[in-house]
N, C-alpha and C. Protein backbone atom coordinates (compact mmCIF):
# COMPACT_ATOMS: atom_id res chain seq x y z
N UNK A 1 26.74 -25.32 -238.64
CA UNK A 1 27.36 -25.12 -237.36
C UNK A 1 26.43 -24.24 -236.52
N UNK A 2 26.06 -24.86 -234.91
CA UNK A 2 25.14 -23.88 -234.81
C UNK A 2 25.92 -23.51 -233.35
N UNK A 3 25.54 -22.30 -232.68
CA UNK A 3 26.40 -21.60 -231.92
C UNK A 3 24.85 -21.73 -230.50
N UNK A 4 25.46 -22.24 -229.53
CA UNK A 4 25.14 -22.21 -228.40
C UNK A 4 24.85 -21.05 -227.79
N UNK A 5 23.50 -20.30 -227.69
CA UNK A 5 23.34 -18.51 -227.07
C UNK A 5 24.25 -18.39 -225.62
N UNK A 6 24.04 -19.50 -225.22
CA UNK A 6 24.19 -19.29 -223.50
C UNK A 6 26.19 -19.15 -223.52
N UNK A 7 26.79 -19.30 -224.26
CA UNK A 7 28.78 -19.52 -224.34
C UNK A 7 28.34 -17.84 -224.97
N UNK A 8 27.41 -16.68 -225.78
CA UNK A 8 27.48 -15.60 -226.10
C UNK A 8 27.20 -14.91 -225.24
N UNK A 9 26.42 -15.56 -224.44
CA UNK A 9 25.56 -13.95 -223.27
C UNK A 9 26.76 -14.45 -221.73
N UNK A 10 27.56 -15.48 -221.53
CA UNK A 10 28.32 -15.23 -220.18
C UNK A 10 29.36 -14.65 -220.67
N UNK A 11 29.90 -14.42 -222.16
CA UNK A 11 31.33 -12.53 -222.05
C UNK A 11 30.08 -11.37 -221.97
N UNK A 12 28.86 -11.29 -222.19
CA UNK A 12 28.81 -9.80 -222.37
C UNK A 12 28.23 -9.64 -220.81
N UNK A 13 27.63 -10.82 -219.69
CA UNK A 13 27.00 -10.48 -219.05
C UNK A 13 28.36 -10.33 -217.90
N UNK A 14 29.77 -10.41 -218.32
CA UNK A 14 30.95 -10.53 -217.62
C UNK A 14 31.60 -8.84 -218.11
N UNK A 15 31.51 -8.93 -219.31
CA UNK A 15 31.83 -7.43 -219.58
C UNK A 15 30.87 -6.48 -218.75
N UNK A 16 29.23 -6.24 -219.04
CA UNK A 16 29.00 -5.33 -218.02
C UNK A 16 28.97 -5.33 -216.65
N UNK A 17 29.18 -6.53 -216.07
CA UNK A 17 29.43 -6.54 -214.65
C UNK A 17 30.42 -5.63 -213.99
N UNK A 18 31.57 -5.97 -215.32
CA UNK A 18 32.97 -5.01 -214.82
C UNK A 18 32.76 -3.99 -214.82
N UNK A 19 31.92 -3.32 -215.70
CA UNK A 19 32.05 -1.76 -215.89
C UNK A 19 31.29 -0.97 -215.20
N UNK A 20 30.17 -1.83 -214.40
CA UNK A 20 29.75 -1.64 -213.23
C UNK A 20 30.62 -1.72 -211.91
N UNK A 21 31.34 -2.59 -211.59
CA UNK A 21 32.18 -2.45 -210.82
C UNK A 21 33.55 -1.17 -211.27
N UNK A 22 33.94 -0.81 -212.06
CA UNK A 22 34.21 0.13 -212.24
C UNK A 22 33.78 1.38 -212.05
N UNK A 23 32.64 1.35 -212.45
CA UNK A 23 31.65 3.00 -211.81
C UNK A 23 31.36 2.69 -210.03
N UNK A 24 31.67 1.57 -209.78
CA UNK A 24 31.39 1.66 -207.62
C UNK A 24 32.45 2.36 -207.23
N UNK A 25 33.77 3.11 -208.17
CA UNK A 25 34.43 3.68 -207.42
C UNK A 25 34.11 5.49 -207.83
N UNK A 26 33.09 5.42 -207.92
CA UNK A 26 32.31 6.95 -208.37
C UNK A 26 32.91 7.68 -207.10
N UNK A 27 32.58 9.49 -207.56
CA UNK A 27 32.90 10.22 -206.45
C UNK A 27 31.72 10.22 -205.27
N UNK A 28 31.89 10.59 -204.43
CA UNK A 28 31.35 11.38 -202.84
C UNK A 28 30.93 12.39 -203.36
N UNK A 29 29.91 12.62 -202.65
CA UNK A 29 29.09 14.07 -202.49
C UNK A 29 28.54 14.79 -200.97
N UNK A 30 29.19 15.59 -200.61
CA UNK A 30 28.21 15.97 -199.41
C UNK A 30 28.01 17.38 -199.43
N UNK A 31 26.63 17.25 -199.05
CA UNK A 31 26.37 18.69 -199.43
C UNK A 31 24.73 18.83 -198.09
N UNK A 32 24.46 20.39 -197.72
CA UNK A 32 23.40 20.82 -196.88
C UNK A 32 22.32 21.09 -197.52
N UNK A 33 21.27 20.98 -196.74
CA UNK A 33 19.92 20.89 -197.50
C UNK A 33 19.58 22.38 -197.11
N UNK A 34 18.26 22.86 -197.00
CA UNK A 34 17.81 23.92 -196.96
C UNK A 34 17.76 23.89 -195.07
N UNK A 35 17.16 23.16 -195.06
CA UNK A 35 17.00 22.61 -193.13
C UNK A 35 18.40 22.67 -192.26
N UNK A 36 19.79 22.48 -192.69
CA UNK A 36 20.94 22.92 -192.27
C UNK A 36 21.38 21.24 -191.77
N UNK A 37 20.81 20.29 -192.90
CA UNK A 37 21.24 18.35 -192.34
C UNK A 37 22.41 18.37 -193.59
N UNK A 38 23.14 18.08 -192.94
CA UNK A 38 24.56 17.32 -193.92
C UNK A 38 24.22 16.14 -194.63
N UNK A 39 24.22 15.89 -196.03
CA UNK A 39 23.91 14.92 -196.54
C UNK A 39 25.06 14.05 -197.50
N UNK A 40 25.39 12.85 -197.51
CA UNK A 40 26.59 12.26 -198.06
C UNK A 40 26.09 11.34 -199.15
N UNK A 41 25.81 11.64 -200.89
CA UNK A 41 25.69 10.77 -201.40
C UNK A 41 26.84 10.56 -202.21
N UNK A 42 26.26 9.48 -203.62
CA UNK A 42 26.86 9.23 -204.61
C UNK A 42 26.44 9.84 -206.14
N UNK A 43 25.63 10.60 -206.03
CA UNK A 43 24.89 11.81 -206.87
C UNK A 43 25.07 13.12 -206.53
N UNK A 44 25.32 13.54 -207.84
CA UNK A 44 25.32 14.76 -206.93
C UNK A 44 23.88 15.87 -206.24
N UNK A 45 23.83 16.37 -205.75
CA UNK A 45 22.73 16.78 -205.23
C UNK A 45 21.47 17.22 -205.74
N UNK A 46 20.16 16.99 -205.89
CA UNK A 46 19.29 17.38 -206.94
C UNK A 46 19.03 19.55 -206.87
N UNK A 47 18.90 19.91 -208.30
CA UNK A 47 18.31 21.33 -207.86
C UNK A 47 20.16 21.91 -208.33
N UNK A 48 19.84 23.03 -207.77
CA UNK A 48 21.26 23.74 -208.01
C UNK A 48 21.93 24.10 -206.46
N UNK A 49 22.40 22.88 -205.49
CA UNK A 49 22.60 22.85 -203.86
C UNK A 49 24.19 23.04 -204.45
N UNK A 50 24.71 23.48 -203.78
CA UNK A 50 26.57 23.22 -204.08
C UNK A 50 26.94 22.48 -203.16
N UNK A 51 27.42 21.50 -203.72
CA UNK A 51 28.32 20.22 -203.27
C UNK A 51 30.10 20.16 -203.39
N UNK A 52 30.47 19.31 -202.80
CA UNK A 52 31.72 19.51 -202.22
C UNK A 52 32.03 17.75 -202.24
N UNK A 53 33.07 17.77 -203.55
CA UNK A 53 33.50 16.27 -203.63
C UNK A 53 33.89 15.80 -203.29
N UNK A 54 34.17 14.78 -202.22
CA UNK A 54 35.00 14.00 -201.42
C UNK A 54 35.64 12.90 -202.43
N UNK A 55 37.05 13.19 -202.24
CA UNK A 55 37.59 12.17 -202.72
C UNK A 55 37.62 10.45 -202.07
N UNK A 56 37.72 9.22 -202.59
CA UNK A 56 38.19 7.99 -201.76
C UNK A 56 39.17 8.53 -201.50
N UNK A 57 39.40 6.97 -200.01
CA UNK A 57 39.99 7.51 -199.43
C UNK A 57 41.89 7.04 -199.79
N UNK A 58 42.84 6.78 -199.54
CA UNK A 58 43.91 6.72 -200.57
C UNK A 58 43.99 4.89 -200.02
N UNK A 59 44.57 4.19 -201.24
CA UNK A 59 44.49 2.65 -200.70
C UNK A 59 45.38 2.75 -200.24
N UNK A 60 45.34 1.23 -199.19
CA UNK A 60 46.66 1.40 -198.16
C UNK A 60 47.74 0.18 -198.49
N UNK A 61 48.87 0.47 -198.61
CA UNK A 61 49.89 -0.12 -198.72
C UNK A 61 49.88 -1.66 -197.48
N UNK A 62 49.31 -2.69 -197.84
CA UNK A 62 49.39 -3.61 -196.88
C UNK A 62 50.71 -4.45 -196.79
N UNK A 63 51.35 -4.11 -198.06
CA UNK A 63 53.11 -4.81 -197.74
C UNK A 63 53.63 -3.93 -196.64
N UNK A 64 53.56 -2.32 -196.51
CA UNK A 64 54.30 -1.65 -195.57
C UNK A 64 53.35 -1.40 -194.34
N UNK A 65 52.15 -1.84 -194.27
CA UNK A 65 51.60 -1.74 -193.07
C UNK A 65 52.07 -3.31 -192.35
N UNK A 66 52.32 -4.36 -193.26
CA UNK A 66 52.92 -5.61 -192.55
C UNK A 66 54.28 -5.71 -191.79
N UNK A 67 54.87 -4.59 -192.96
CA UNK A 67 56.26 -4.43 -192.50
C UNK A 67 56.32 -3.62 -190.85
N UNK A 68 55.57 -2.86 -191.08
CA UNK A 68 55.18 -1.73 -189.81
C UNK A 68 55.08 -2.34 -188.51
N UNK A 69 54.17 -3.55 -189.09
CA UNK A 69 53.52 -4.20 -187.80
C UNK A 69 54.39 -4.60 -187.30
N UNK A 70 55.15 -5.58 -187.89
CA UNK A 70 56.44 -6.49 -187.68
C UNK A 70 57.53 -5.88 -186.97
N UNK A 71 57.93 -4.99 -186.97
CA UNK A 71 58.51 -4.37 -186.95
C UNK A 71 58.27 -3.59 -185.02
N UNK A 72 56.51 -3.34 -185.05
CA UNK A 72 56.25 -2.93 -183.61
C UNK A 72 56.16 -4.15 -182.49
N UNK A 73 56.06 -5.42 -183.63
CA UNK A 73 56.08 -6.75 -182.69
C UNK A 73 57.41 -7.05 -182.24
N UNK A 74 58.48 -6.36 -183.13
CA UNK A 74 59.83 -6.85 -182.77
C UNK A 74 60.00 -5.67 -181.05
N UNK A 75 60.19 -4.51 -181.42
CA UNK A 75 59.88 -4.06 -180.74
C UNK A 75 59.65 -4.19 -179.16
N UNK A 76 58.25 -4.61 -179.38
CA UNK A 76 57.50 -4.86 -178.42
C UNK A 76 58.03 -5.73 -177.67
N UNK A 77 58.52 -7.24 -177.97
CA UNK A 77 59.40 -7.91 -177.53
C UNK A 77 60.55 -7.82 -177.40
N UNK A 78 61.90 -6.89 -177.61
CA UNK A 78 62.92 -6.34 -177.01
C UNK A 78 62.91 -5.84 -176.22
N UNK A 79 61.56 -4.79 -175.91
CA UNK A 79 61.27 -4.35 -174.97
C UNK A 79 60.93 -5.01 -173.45
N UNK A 80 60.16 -6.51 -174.17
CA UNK A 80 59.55 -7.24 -172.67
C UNK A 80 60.91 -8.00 -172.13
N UNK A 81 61.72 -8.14 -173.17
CA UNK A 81 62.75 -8.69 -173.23
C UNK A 81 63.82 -8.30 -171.84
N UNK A 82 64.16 -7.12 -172.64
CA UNK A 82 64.93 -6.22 -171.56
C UNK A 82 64.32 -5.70 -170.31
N UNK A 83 62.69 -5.98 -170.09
CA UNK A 83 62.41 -5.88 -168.67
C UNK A 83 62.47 -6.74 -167.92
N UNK A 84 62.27 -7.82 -168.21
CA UNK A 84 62.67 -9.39 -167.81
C UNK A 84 64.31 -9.57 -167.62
N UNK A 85 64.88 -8.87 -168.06
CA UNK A 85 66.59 -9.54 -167.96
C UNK A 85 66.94 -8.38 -167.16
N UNK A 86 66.08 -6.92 -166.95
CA UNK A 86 66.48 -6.33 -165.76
C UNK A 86 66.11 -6.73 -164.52
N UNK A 87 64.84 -7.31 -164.57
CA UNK A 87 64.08 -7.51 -163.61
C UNK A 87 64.93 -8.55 -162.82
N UNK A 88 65.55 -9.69 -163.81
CA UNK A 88 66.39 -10.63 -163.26
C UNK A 88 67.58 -10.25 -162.62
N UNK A 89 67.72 -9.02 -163.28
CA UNK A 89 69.56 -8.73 -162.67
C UNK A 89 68.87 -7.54 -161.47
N UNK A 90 67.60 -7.13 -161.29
CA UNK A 90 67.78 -6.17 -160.14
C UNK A 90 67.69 -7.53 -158.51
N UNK A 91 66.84 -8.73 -159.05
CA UNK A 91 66.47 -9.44 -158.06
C UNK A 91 67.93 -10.11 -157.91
N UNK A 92 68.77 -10.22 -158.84
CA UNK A 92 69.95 -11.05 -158.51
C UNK A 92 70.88 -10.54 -157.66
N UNK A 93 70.88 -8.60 -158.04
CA UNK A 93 71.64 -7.86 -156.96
C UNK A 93 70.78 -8.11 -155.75
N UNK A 94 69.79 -7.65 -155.33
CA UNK A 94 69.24 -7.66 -154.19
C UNK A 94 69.79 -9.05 -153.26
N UNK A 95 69.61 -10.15 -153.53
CA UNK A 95 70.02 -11.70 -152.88
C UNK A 95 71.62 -11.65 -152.81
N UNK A 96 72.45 -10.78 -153.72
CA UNK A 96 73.88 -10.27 -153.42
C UNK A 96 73.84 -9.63 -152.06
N UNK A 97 73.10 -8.70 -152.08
CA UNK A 97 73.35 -7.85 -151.28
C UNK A 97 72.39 -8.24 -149.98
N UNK A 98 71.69 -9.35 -149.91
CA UNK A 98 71.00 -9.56 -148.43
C UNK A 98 72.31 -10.74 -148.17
N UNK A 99 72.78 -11.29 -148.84
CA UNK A 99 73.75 -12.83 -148.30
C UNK A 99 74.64 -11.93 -148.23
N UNK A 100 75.41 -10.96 -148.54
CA UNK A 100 76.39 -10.06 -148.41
C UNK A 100 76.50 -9.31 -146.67
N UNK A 101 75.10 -8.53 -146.56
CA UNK A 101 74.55 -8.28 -145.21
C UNK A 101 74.80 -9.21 -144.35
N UNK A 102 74.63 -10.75 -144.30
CA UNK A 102 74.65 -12.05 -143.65
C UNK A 102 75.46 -11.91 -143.12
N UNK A 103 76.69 -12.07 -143.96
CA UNK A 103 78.08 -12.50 -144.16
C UNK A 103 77.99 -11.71 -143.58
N UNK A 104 78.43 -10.37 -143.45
CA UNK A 104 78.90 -9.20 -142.23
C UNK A 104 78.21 -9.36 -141.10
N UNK A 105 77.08 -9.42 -140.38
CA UNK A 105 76.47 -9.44 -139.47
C UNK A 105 76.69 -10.88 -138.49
N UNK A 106 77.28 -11.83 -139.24
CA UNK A 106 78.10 -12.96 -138.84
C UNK A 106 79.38 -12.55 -138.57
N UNK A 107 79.85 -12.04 -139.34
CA UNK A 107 81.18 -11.46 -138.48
C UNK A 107 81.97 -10.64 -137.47
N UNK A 108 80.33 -9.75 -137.78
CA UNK A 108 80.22 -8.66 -136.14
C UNK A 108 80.28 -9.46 -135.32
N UNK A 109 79.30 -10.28 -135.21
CA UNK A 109 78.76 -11.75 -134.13
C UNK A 109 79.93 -12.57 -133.33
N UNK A 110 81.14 -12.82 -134.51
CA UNK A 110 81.70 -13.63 -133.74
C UNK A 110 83.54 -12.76 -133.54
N UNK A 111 83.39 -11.86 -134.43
CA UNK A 111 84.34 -10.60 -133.71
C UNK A 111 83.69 -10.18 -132.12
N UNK A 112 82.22 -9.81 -132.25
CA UNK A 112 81.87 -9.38 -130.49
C UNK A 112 82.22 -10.67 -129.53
N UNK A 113 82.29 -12.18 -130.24
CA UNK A 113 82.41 -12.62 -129.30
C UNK A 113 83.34 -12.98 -128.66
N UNK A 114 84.56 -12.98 -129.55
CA UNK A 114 85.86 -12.60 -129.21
C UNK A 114 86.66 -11.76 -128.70
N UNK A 115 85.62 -10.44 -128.17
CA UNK A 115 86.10 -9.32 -127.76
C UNK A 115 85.91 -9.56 -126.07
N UNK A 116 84.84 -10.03 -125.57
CA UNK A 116 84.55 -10.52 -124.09
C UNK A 116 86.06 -11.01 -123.64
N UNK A 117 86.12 -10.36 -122.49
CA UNK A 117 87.50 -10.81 -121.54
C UNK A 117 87.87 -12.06 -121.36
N UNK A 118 86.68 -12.93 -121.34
CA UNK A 118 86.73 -14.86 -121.28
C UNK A 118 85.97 -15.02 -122.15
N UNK A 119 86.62 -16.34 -123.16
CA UNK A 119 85.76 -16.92 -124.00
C UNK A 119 86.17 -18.15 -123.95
N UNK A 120 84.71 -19.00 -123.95
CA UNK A 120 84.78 -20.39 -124.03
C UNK A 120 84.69 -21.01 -125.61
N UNK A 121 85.34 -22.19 -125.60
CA UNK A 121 85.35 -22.76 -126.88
C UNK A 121 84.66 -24.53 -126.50
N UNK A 122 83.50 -25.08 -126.94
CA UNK A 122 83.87 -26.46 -127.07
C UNK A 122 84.41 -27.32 -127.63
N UNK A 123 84.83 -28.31 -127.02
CA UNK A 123 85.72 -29.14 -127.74
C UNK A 123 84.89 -30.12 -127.90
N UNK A 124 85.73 -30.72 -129.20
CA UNK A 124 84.98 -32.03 -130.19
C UNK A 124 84.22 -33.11 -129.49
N UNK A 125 84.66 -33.16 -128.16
CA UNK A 125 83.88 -34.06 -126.80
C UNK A 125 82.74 -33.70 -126.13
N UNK A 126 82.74 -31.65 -126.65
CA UNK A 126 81.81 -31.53 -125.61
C UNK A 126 81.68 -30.79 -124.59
N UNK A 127 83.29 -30.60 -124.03
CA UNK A 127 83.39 -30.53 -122.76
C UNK A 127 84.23 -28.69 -123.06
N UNK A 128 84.17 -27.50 -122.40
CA UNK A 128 84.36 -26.62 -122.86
C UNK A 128 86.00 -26.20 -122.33
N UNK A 129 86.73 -25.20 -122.50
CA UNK A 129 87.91 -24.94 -122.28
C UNK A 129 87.78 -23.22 -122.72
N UNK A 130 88.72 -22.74 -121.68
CA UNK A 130 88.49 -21.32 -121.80
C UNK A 130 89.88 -20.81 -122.94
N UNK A 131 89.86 -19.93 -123.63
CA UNK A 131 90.54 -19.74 -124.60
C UNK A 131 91.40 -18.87 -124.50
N UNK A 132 92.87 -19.06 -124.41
CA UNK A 132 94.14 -18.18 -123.88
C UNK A 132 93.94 -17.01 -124.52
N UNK A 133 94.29 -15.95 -123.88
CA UNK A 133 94.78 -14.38 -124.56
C UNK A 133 95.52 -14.34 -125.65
N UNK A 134 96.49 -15.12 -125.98
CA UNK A 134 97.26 -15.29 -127.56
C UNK A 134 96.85 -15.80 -128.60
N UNK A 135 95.84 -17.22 -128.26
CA UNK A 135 94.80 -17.37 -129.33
C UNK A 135 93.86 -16.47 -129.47
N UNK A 136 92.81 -15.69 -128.27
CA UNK A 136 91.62 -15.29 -128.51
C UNK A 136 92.54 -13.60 -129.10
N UNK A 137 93.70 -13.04 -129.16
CA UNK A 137 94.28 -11.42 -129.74
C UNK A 137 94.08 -12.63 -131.35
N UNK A 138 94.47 -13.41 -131.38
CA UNK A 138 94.72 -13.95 -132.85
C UNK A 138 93.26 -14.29 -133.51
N UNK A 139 92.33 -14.63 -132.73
CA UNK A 139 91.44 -14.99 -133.65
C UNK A 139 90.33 -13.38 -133.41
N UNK A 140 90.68 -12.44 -132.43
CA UNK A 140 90.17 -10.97 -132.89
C UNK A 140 90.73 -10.48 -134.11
N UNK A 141 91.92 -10.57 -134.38
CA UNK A 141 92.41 -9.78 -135.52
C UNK A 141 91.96 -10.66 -136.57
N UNK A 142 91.66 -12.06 -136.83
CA UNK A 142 91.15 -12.65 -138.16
C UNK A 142 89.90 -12.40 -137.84
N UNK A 143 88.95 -11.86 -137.05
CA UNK A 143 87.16 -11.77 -137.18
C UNK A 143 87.32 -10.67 -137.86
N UNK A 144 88.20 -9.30 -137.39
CA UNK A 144 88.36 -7.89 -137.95
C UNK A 144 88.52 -8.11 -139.32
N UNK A 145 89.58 -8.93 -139.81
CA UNK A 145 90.04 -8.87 -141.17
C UNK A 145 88.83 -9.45 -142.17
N UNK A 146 88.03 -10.67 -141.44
CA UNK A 146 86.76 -10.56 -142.12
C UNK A 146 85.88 -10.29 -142.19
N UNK A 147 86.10 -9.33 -140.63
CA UNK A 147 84.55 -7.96 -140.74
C UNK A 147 85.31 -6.93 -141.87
N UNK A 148 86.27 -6.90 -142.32
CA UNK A 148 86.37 -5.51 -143.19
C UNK A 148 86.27 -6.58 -144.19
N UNK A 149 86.33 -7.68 -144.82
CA UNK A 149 85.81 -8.47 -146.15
C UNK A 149 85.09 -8.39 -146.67
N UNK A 150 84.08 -9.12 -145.29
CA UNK A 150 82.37 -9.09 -145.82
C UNK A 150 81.72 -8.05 -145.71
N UNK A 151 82.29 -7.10 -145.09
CA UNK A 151 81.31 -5.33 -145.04
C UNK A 151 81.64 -4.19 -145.58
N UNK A 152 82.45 -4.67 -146.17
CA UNK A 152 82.68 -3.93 -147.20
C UNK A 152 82.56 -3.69 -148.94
């Protein structure tokens, strides 16, 4: 039975790979030279310099940084949300309140014009007719009743 070298050397050349990748998470070193330069290795400093170990840095939780995110996207969109549905209800009052204005300023209009000593009315022909004192007291008091409607 004879044994193939190359199926023996890919576990050991897989074993030391790892244990190399195991030592890449070695400590930090930073430490000053004689010249006063900050220096950052992975050795510690040659000579007898005193160094100062920096730890890595801590791994980061990417389930709760997803959650985080999610969370500022929701956010973020309740937020655009509710400026948009104010924005709609401030423009919806405003068009209340200019057709509202209308409405009253139409009713000043035709209350003033009912207030003149003679008022003419045309008729469906065309042809005009002046409008008695018992109709025109009756149709002042209905302009009043819908100047206090609409302006109020």
């Amino acid at each position: 039975m004879s044994i193939n070298i190359q199926y023996l050397i890919r576990p050991i050349v897989f074993i030391i790979s790892f244990g190399f990748f195991i030592n890449s998470q070695a400590e930090m070193y930073k430490w000053v030279d004689e010249q006063g330069n900050t220096h950052y290795t992975q050795s510690p400093p040659p000579g007898d310099i005193n160094a100062e170990a920096i730890k890595p840095p801590p791994k980061v939780d990417t389930d709760g940084a997803s959650k985080t995110l999610e969370q500022q996207k929701k956010t973020v969109n309740d937020l655009r949300e509710k400026r948009i549905t104010t924005a709609e209800e401030k423009q919806k009052a405003e068009e209340e309140a200019a057709e509202k204005e209308s409405k009253c300023q139409q009713a000043k209009a035709r209350l003033a014009s009912y207030q003149r000593p003679r008022v003419n009315l045309k008729n469906p022909d065309g042809t005009l007719r002046v409008v008695a004192e018992e109709e025109r007291q009756a149709e002042i008091k209905k302009s009043q009743e819908y100047v206090n409607k609409a302006c109020n």
